[in-house]
PDB file of N, CA and C in Angstrom:
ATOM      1  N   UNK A   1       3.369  55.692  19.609  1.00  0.00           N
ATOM      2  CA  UNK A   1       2.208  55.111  20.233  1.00  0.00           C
ATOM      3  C   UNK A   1       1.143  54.748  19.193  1.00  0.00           C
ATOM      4  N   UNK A   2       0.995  54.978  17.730  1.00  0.00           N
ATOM      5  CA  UNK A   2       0.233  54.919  17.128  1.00  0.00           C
ATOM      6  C   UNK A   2       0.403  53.501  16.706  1.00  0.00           C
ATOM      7  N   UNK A   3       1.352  53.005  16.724  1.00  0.00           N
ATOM      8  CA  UNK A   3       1.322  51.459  16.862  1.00  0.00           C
ATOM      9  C   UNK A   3       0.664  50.317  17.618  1.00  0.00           C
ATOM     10  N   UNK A   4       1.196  50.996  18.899  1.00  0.00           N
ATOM     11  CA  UNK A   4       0.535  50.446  20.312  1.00  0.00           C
ATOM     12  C   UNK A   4      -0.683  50.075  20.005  1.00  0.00           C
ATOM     13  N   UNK A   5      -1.414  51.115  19.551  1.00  0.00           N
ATOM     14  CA  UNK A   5      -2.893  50.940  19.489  1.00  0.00           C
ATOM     15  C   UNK A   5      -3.808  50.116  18.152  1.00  0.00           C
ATOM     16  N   UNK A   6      -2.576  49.455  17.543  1.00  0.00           N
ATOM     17  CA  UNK A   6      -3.208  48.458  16.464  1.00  0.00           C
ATOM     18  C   UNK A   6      -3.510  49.135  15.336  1.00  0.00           C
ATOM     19  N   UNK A   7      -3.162  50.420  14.755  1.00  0.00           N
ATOM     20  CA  UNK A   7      -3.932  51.052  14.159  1.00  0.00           C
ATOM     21  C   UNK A   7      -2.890  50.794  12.510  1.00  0.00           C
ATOM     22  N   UNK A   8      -3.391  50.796  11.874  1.00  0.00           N
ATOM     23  CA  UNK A   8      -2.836  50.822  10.015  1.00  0.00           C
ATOM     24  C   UNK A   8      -2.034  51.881   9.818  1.00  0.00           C
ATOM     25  N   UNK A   9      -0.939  51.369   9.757  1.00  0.00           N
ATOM     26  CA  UNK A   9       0.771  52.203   9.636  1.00  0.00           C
ATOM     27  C   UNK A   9       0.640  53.044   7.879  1.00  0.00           C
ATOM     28  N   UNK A  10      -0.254  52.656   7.254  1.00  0.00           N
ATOM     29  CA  UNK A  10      -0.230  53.439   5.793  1.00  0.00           C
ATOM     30  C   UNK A  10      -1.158  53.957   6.148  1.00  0.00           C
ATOM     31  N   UNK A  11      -2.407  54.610   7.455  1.00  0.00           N
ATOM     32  CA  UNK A  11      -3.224  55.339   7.246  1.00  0.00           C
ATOM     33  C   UNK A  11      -2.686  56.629   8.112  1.00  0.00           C
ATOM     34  N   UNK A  12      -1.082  56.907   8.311  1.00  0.00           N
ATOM     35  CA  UNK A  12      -0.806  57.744   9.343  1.00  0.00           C
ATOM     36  C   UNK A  12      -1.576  59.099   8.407  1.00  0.00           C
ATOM     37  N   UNK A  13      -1.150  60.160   9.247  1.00  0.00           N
ATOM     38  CA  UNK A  13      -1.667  61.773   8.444  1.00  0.00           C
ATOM     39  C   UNK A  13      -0.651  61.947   7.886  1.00  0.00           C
ATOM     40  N   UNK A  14      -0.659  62.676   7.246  1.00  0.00           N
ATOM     41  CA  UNK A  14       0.028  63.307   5.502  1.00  0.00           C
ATOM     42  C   UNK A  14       1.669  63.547   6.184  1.00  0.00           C
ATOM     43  N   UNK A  15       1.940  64.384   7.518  1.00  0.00           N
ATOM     44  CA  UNK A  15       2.658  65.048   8.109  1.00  0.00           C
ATOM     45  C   UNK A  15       3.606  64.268   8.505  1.00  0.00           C
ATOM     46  N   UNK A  16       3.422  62.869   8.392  1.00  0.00           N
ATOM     47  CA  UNK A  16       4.181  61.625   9.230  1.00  0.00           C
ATOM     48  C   UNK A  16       5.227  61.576   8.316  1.00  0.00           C
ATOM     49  N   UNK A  17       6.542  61.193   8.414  1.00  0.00           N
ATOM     50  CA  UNK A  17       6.936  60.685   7.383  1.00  0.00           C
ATOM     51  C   UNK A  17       6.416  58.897   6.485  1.00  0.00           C
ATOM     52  N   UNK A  18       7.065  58.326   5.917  1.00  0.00           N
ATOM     53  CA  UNK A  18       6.544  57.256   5.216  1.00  0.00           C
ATOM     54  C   UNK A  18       6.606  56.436   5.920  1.00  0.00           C
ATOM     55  N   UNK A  19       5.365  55.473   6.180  1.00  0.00           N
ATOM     56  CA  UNK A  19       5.209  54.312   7.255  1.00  0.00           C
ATOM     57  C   UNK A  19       5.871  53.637   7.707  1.00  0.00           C
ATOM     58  N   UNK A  20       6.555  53.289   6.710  1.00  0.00           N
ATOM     59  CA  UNK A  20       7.720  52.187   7.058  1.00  0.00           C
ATOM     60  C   UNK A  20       8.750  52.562   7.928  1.00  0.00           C
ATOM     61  N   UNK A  21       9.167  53.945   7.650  1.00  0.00           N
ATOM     62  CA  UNK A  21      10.424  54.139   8.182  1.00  0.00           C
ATOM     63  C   UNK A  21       9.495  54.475   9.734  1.00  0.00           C
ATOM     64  N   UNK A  22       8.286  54.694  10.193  1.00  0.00           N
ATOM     65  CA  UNK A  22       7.363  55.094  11.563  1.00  0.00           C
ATOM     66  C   UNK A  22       7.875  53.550  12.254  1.00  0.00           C
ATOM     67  N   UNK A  23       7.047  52.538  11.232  1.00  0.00           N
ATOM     68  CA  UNK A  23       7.059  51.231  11.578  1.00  0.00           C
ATOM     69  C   UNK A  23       8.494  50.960  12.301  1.00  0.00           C
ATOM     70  N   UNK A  24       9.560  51.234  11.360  1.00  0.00           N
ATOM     71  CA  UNK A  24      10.745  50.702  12.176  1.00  0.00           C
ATOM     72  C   UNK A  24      10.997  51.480  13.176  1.00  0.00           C
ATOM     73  N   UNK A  25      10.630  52.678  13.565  1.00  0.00           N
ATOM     74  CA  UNK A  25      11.527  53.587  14.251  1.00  0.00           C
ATOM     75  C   UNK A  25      10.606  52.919  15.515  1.00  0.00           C
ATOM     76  N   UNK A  26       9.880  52.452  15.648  1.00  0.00           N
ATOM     77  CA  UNK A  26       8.605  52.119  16.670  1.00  0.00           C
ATOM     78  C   UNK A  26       9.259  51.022  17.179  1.00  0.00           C
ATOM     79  N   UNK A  27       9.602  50.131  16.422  1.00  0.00           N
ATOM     80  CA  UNK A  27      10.010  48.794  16.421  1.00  0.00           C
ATOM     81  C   UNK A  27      11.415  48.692  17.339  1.00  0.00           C
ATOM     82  N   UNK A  28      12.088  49.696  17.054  1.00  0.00           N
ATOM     83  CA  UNK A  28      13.426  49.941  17.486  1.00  0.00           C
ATOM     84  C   UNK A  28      13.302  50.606  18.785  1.00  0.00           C
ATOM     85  N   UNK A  29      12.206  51.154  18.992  1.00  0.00           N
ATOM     86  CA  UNK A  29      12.236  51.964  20.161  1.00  0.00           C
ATOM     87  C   UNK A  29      11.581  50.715  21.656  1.00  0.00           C
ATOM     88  N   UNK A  30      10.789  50.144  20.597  1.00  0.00           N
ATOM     89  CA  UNK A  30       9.975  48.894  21.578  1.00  0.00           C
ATOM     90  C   UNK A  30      10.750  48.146  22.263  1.00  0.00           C
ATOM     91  N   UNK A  31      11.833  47.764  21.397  1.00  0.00           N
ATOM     92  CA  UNK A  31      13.058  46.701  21.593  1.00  0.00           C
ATOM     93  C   UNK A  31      14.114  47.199  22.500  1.00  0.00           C
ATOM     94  N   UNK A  32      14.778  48.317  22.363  1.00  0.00           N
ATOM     95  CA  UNK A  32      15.132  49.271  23.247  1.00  0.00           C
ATOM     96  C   UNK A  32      14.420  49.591  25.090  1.00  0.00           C
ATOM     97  N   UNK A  33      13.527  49.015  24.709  1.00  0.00           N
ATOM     98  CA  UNK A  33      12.668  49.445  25.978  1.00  0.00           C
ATOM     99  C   UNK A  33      12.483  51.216  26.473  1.00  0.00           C
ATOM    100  N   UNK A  34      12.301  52.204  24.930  1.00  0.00           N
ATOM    101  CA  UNK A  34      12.537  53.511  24.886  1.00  0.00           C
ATOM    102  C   UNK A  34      11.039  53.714  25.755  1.00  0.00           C
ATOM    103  N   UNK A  35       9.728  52.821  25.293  1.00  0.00           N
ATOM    104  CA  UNK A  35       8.288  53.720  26.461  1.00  0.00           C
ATOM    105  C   UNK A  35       8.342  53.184  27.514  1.00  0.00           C
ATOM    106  N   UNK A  36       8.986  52.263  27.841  1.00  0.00           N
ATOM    107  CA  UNK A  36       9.225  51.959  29.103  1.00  0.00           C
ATOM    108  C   UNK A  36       9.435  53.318  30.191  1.00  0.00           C
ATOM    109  N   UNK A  37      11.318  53.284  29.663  1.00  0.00           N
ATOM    110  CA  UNK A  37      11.751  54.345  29.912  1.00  0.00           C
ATOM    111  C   UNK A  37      11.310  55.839  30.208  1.00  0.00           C
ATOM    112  N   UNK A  38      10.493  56.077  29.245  1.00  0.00           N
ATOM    113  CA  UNK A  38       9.682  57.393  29.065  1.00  0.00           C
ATOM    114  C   UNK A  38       8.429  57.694  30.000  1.00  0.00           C
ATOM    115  N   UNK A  39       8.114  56.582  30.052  1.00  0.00           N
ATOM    116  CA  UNK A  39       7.246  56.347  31.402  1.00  0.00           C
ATOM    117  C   UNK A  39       7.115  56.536  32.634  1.00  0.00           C
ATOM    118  N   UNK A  40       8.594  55.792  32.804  1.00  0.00           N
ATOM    119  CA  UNK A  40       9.142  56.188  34.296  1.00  0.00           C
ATOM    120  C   UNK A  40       9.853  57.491  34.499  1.00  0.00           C
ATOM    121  N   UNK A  41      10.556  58.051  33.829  1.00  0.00           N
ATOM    122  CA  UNK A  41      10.837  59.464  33.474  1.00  0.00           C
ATOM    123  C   UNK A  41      10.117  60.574  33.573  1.00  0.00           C
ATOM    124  N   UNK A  42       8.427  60.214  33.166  1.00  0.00           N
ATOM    125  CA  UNK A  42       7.198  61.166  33.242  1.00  0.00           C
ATOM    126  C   UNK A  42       6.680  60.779  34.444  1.00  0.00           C
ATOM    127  N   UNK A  43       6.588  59.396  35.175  1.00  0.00           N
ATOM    128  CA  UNK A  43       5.834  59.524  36.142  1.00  0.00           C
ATOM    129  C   UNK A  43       6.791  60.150  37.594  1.00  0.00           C
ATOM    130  N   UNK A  44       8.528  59.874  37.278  1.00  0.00           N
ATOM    131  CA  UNK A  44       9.023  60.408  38.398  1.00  0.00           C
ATOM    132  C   UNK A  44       8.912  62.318  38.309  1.00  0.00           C
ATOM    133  N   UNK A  45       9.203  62.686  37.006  1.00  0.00           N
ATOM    134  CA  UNK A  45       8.722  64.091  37.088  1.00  0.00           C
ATOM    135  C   UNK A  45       7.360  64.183  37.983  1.00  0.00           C
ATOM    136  N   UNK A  46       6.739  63.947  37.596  1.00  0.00           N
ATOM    137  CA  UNK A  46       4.757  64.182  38.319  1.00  0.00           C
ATOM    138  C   UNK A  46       4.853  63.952  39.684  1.00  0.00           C
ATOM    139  N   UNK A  47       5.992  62.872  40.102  1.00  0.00           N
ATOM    140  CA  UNK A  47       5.997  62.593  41.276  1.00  0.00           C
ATOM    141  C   UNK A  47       6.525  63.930  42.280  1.00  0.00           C
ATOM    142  N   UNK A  48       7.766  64.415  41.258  1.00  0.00           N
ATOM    143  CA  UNK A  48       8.424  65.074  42.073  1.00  0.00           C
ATOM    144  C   UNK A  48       7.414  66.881  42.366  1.00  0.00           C
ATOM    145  N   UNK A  49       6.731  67.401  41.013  1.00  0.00           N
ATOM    146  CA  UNK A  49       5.723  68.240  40.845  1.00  0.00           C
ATOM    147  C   UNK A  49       4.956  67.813  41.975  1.00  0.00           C
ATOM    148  N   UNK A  50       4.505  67.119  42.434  1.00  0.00           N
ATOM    149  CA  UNK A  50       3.581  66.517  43.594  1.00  0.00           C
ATOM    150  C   UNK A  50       4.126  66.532  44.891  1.00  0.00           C
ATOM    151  N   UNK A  51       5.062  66.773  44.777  1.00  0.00           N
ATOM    152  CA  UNK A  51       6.610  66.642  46.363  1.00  0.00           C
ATOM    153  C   UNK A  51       6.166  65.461  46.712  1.00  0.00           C
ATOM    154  N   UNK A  52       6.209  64.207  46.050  1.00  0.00           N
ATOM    155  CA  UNK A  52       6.205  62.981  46.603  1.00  0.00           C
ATOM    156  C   UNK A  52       7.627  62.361  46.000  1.00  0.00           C
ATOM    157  N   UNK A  53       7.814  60.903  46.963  1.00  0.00           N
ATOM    158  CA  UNK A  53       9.682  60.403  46.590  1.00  0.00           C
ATOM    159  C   UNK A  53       8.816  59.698  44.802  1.00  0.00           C
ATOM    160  N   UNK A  54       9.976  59.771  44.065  1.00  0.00           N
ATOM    161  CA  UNK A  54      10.367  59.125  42.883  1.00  0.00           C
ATOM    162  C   UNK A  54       9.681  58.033  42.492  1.00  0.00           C
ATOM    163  N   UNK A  55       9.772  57.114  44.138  1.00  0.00           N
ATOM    164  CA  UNK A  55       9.040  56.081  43.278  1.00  0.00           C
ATOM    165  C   UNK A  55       7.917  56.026  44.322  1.00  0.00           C
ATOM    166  N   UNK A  56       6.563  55.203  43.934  1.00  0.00           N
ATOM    167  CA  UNK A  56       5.620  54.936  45.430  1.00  0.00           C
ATOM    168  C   UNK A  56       5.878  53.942  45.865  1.00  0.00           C
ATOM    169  N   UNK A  57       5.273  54.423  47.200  1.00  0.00           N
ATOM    170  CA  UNK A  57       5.392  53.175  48.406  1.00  0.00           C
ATOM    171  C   UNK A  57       4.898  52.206  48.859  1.00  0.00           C
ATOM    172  N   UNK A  58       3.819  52.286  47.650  1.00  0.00           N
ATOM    173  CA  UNK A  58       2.375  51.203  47.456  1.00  0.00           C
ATOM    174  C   UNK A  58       1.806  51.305  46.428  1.00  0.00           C
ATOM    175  N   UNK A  59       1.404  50.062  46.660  1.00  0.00           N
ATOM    176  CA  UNK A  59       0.155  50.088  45.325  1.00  0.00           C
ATOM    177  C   UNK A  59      -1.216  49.524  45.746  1.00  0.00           C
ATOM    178  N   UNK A  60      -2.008  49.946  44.627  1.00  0.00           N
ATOM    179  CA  UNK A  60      -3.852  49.172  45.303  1.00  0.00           C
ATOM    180  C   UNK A  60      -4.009  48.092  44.146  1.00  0.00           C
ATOM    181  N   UNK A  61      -4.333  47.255  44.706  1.00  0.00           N
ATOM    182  CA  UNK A  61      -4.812  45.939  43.274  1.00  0.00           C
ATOM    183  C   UNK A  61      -6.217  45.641  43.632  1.00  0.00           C
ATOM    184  N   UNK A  62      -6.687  45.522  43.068  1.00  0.00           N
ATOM    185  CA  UNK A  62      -8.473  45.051  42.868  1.00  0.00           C
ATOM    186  C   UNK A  62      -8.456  43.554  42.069  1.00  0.00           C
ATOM    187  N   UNK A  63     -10.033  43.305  42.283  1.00  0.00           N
ATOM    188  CA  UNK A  63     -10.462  42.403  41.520  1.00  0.00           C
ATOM    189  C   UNK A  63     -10.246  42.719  39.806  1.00  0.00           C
ATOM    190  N   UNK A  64     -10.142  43.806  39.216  1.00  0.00           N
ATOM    191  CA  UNK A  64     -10.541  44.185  38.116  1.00  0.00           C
ATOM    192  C   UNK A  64      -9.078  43.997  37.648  1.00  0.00           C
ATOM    193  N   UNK A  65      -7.958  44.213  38.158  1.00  0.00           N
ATOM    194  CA  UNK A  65      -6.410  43.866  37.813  1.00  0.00           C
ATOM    195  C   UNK A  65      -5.831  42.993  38.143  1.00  0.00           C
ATOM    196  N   UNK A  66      -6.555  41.802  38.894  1.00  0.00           N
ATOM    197  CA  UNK A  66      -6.117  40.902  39.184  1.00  0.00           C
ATOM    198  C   UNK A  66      -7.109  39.362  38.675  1.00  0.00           C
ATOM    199  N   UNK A  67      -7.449  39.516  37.322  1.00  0.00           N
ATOM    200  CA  UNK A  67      -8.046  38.456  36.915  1.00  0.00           C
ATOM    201  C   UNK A  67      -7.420  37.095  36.867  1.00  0.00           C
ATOM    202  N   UNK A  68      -8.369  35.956  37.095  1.00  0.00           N
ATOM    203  CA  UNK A  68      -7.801  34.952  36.680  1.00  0.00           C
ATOM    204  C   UNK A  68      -8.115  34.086  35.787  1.00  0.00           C
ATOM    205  N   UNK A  69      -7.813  32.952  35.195  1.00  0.00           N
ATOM    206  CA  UNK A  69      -8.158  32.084  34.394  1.00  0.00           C
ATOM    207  C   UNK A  69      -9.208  31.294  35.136  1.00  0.00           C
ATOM    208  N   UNK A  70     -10.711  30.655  34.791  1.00  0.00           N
ATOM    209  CA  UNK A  70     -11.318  29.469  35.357  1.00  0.00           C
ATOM    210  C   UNK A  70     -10.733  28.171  35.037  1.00  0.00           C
ATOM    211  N   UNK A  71      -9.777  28.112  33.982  1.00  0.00           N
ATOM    212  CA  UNK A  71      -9.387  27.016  33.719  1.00  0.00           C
ATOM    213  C   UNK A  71      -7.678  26.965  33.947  1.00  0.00           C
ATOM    214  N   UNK A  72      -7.539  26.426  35.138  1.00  0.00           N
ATOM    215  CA  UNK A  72      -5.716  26.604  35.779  1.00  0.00           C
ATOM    216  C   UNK A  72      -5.206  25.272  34.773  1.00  0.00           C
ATOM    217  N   UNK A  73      -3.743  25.924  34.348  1.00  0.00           N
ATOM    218  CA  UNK A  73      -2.786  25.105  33.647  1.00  0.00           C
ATOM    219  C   UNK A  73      -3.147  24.560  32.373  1.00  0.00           C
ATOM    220  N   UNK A  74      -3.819  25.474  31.840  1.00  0.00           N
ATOM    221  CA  UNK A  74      -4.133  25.195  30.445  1.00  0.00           C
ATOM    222  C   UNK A  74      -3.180  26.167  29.643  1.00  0.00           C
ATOM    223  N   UNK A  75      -2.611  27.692  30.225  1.00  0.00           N
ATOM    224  CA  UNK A  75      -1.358  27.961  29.745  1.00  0.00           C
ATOM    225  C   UNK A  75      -2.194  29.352  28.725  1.00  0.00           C
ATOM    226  N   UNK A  76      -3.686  29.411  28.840  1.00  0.00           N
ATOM    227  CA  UNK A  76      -4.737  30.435  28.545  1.00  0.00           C
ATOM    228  C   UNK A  76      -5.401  30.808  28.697  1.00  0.00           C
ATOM    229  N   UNK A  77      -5.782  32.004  29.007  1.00  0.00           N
ATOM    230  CA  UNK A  77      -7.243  32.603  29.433  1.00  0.00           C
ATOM    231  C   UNK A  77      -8.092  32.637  28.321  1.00  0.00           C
ATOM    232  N   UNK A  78      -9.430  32.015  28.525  1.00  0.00           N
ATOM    233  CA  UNK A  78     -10.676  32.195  27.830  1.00  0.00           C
ATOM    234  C   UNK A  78     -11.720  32.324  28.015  1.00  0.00           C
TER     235      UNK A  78
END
């Protein structure tokens, strides 16, 4: 995840191994679709800790997750 977040792969802590080999292992895991995976894995655990089914049965969307472009078919938000 320290990728995810944009952050400088030569400023990891001492404890990491050497960047590069972080960089690829990140890279490989991205491509893989490994946090995907890990995701849904943690949220069906929580689900099941919760005695709710695996997956939910809804969702809530707002204004705040459902932005749009003012300018349609330009192919960008700005």
């Amino acid at each position: 995840m320290w990728y995810a977040r944009g952050a400088n792969g030569k400023l990891l802590p001492c404890d990491f191994p050497h960047w590069d080999d972080v960089y690829k292992t990140f890279r490989r895991w991205s491509a893989q679709g490994k946090f995907e995976q890990m995701h849904d894995r943690l949220r069906a655990q929580w689900r099941e800790r919760e005695e709710r089914s695996d997956s939910p049965s809804a969702a809530v969307l707002d204004s705040q997750s459902t932005r749009r472009c003012k300018r349609s078919g330009s192919g960008r938000c700005g």
